[in-house]
N, C-alpha and C. Protein backbone atom coordinates (compact mmCIF):
# COMPACT_ATOMS: atom_id res chain seq x y z
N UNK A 1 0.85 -1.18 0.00
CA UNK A 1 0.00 0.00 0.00
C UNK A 1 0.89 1.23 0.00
N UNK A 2 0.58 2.07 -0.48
CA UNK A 2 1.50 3.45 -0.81
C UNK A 2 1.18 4.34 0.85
N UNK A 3 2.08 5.34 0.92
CA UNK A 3 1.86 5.75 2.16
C UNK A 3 0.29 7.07 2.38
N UNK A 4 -0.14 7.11 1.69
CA UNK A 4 -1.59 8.04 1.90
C UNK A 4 -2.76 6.80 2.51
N UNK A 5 -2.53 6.13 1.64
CA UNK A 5 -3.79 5.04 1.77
C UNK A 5 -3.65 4.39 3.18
N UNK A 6 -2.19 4.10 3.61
CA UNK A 6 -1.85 3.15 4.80
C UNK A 6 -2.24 4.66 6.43
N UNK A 7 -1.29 5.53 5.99
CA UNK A 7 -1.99 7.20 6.87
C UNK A 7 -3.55 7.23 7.14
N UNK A 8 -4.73 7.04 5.97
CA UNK A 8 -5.83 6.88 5.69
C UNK A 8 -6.72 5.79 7.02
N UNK A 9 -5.79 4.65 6.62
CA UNK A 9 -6.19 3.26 7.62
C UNK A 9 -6.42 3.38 9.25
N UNK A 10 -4.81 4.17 9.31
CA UNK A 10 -4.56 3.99 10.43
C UNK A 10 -5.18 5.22 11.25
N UNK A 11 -5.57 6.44 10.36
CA UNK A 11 -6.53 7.33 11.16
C UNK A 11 -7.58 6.85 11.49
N UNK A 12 -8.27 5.75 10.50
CA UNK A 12 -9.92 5.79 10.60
C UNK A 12 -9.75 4.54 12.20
N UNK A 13 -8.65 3.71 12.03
CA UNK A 13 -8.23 2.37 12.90
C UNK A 13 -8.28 3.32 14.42
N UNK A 14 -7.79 4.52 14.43
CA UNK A 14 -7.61 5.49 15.80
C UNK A 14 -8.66 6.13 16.25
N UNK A 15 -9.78 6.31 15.54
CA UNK A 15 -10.84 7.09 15.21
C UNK A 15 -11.80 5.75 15.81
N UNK A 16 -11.87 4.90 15.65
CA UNK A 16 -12.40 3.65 15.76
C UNK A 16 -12.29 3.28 16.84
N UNK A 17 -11.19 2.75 17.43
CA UNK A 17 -10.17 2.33 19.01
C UNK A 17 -10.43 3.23 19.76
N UNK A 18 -10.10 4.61 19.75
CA UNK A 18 -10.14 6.11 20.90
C UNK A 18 -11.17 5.95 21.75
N UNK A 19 -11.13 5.88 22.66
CA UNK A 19 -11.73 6.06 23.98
C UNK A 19 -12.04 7.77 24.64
N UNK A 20 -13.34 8.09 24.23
CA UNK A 20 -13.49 10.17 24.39
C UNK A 20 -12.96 10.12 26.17
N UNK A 21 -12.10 10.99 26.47
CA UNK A 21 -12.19 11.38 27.44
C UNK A 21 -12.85 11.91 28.96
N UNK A 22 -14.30 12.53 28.50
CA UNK A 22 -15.21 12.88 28.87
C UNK A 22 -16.17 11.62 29.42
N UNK A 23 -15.50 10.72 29.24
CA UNK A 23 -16.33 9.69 29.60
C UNK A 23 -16.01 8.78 30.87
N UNK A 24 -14.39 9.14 30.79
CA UNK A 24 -13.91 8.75 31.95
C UNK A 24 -13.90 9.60 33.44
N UNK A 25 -14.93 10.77 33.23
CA UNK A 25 -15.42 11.79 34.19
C UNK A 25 -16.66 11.26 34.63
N UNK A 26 -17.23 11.46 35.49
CA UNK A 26 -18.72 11.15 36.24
C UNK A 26 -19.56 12.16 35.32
N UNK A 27 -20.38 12.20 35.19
CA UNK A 27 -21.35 13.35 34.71
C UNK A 27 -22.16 14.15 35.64
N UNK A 28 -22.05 15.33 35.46
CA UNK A 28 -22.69 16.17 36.90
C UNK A 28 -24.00 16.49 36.46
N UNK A 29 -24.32 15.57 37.53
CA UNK A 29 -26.08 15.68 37.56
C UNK A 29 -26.39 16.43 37.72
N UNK A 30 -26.23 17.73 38.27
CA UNK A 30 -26.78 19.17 38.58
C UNK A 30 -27.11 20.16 37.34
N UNK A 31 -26.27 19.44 36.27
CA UNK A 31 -26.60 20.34 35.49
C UNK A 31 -27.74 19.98 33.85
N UNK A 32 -28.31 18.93 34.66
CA UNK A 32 -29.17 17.95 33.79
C UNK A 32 -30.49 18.28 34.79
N UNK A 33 -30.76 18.79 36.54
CA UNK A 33 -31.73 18.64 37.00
C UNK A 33 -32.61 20.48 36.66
N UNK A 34 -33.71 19.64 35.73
CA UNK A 34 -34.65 20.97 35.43
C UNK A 34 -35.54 20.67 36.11
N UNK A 35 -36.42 21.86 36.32
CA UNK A 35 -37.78 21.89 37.24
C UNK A 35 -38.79 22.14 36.05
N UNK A 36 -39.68 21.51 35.75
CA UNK A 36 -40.50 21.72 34.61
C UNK A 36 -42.39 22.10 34.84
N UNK A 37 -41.90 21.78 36.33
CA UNK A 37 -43.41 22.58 36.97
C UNK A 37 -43.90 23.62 37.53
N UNK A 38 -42.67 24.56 37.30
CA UNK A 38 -42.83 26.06 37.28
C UNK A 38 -43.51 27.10 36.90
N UNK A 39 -44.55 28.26 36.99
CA UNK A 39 -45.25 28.70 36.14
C UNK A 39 -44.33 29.78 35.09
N UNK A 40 -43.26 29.89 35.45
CA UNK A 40 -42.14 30.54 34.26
C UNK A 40 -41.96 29.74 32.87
N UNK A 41 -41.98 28.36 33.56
CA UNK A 41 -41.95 27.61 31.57
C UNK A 41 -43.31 27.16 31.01
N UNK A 42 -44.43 28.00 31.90
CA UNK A 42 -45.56 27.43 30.84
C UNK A 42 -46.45 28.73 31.01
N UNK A 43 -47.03 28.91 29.97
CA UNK A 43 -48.09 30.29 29.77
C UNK A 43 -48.78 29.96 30.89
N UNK A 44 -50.17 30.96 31.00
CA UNK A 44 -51.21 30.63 31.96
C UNK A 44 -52.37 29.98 30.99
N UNK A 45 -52.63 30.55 29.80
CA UNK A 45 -53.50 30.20 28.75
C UNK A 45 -53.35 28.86 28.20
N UNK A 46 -54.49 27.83 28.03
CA UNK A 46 -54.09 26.73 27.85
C UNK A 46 -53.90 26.56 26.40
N UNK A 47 -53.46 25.75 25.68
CA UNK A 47 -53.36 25.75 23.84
C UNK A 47 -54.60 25.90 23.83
N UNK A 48 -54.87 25.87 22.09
CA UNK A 48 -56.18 26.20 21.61
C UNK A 48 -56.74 24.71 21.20
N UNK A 49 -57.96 24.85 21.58
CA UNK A 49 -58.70 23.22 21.03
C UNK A 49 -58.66 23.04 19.46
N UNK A 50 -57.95 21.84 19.05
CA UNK A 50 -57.88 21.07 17.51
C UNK A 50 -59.38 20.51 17.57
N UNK A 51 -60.41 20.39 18.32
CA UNK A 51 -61.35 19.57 18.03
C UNK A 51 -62.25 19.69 16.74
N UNK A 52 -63.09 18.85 16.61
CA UNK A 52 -64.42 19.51 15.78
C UNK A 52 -64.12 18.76 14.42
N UNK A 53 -63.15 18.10 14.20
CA UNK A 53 -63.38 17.69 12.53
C UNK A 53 -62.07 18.12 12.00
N UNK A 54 -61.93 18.01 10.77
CA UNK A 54 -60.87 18.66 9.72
C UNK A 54 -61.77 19.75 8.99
N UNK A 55 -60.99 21.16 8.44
CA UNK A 55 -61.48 21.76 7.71
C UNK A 55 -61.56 21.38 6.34
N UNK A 56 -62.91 21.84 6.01
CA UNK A 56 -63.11 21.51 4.74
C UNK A 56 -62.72 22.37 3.43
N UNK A 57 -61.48 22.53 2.81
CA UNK A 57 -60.99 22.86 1.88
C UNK A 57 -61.67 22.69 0.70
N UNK A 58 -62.69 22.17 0.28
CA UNK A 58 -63.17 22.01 -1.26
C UNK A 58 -63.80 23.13 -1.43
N UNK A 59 -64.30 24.00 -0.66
CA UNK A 59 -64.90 25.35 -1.45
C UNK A 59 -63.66 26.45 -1.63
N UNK A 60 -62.33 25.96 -1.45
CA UNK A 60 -61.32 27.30 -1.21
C UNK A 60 -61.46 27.81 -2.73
N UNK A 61 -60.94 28.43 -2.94
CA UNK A 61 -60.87 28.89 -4.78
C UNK A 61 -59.47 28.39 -5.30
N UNK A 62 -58.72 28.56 -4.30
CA UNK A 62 -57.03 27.67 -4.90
C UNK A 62 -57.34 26.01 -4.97
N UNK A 63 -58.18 24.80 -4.33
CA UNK A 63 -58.26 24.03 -4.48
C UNK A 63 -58.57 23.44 -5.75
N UNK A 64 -59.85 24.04 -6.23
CA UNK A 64 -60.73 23.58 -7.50
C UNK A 64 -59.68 23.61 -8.61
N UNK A 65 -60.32 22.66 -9.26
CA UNK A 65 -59.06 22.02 -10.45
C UNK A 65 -59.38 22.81 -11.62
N UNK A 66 -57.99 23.35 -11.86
CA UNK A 66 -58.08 24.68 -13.13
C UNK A 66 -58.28 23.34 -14.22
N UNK A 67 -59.20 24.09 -15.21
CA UNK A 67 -59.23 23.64 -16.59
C UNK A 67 -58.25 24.14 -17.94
N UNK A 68 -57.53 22.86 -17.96
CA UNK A 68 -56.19 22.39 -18.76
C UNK A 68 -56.57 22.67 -19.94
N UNK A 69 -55.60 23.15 -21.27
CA UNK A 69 -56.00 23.55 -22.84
C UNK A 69 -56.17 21.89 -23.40
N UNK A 70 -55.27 20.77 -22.25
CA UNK A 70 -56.26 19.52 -23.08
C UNK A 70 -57.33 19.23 -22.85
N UNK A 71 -57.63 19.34 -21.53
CA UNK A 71 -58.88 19.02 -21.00
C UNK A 71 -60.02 19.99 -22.21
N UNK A 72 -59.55 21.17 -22.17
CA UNK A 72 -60.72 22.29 -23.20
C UNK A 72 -60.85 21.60 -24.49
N UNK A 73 -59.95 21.24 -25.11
CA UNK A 73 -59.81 20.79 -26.28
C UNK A 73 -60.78 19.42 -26.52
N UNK A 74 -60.59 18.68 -25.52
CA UNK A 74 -61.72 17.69 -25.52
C UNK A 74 -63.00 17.84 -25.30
N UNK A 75 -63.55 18.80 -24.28
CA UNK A 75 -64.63 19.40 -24.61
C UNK A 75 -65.27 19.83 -25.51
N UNK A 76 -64.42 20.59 -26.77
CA UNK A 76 -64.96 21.47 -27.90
C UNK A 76 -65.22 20.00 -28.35
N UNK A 77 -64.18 18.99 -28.75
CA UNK A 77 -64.53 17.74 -29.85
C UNK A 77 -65.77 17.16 -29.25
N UNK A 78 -65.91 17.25 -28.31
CA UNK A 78 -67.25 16.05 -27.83
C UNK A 78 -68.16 17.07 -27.75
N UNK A 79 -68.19 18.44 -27.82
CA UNK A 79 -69.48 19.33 -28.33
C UNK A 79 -69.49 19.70 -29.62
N UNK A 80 -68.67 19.26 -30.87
CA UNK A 80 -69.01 19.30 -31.74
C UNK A 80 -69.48 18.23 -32.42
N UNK A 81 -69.85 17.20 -31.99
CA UNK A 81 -70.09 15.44 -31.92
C UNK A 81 -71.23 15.45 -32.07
């Protein structure tokens, strides 16, 4: 093997093997303990209700399906029929 390719190996081989440092530390729990029942991390207002159904989009005016110059074109032939 030429020397780039064998350099190549032996980084990914070190990269692979390495043991992170940070791991051989305890982890400080103090800075993982949140209080999440506080009234500072939540509004007073509750969300808004999703209930009731899905809206019905078929009367929007962007929905309805534009009429295509093929679609027209077939119309005129089958009204001149």
């Amino acid at each position: 093997m030429d020397l780039k390719s064998c350099m190549i190996t032996l980084f990914i081989l070190v990269l692979l093997f390495a043991e992170p440092g940070s791991s051989k530390e305890g982890l400080d729990s103090e800075a993982y303990d949140i209080d999440y029942r506080g009234p500072e991390t939540h509004s007073q207002r509750p969300p808004p209700k999703r209930t009731g159904g899905s809206r019905n989009f078929k009367n929007h005016p962007r929905s309805k399906r534009q009429i295509t110059q093929n679609k027209l074109t077939k119309i005129i032939v089958l009204i001149q029929l």
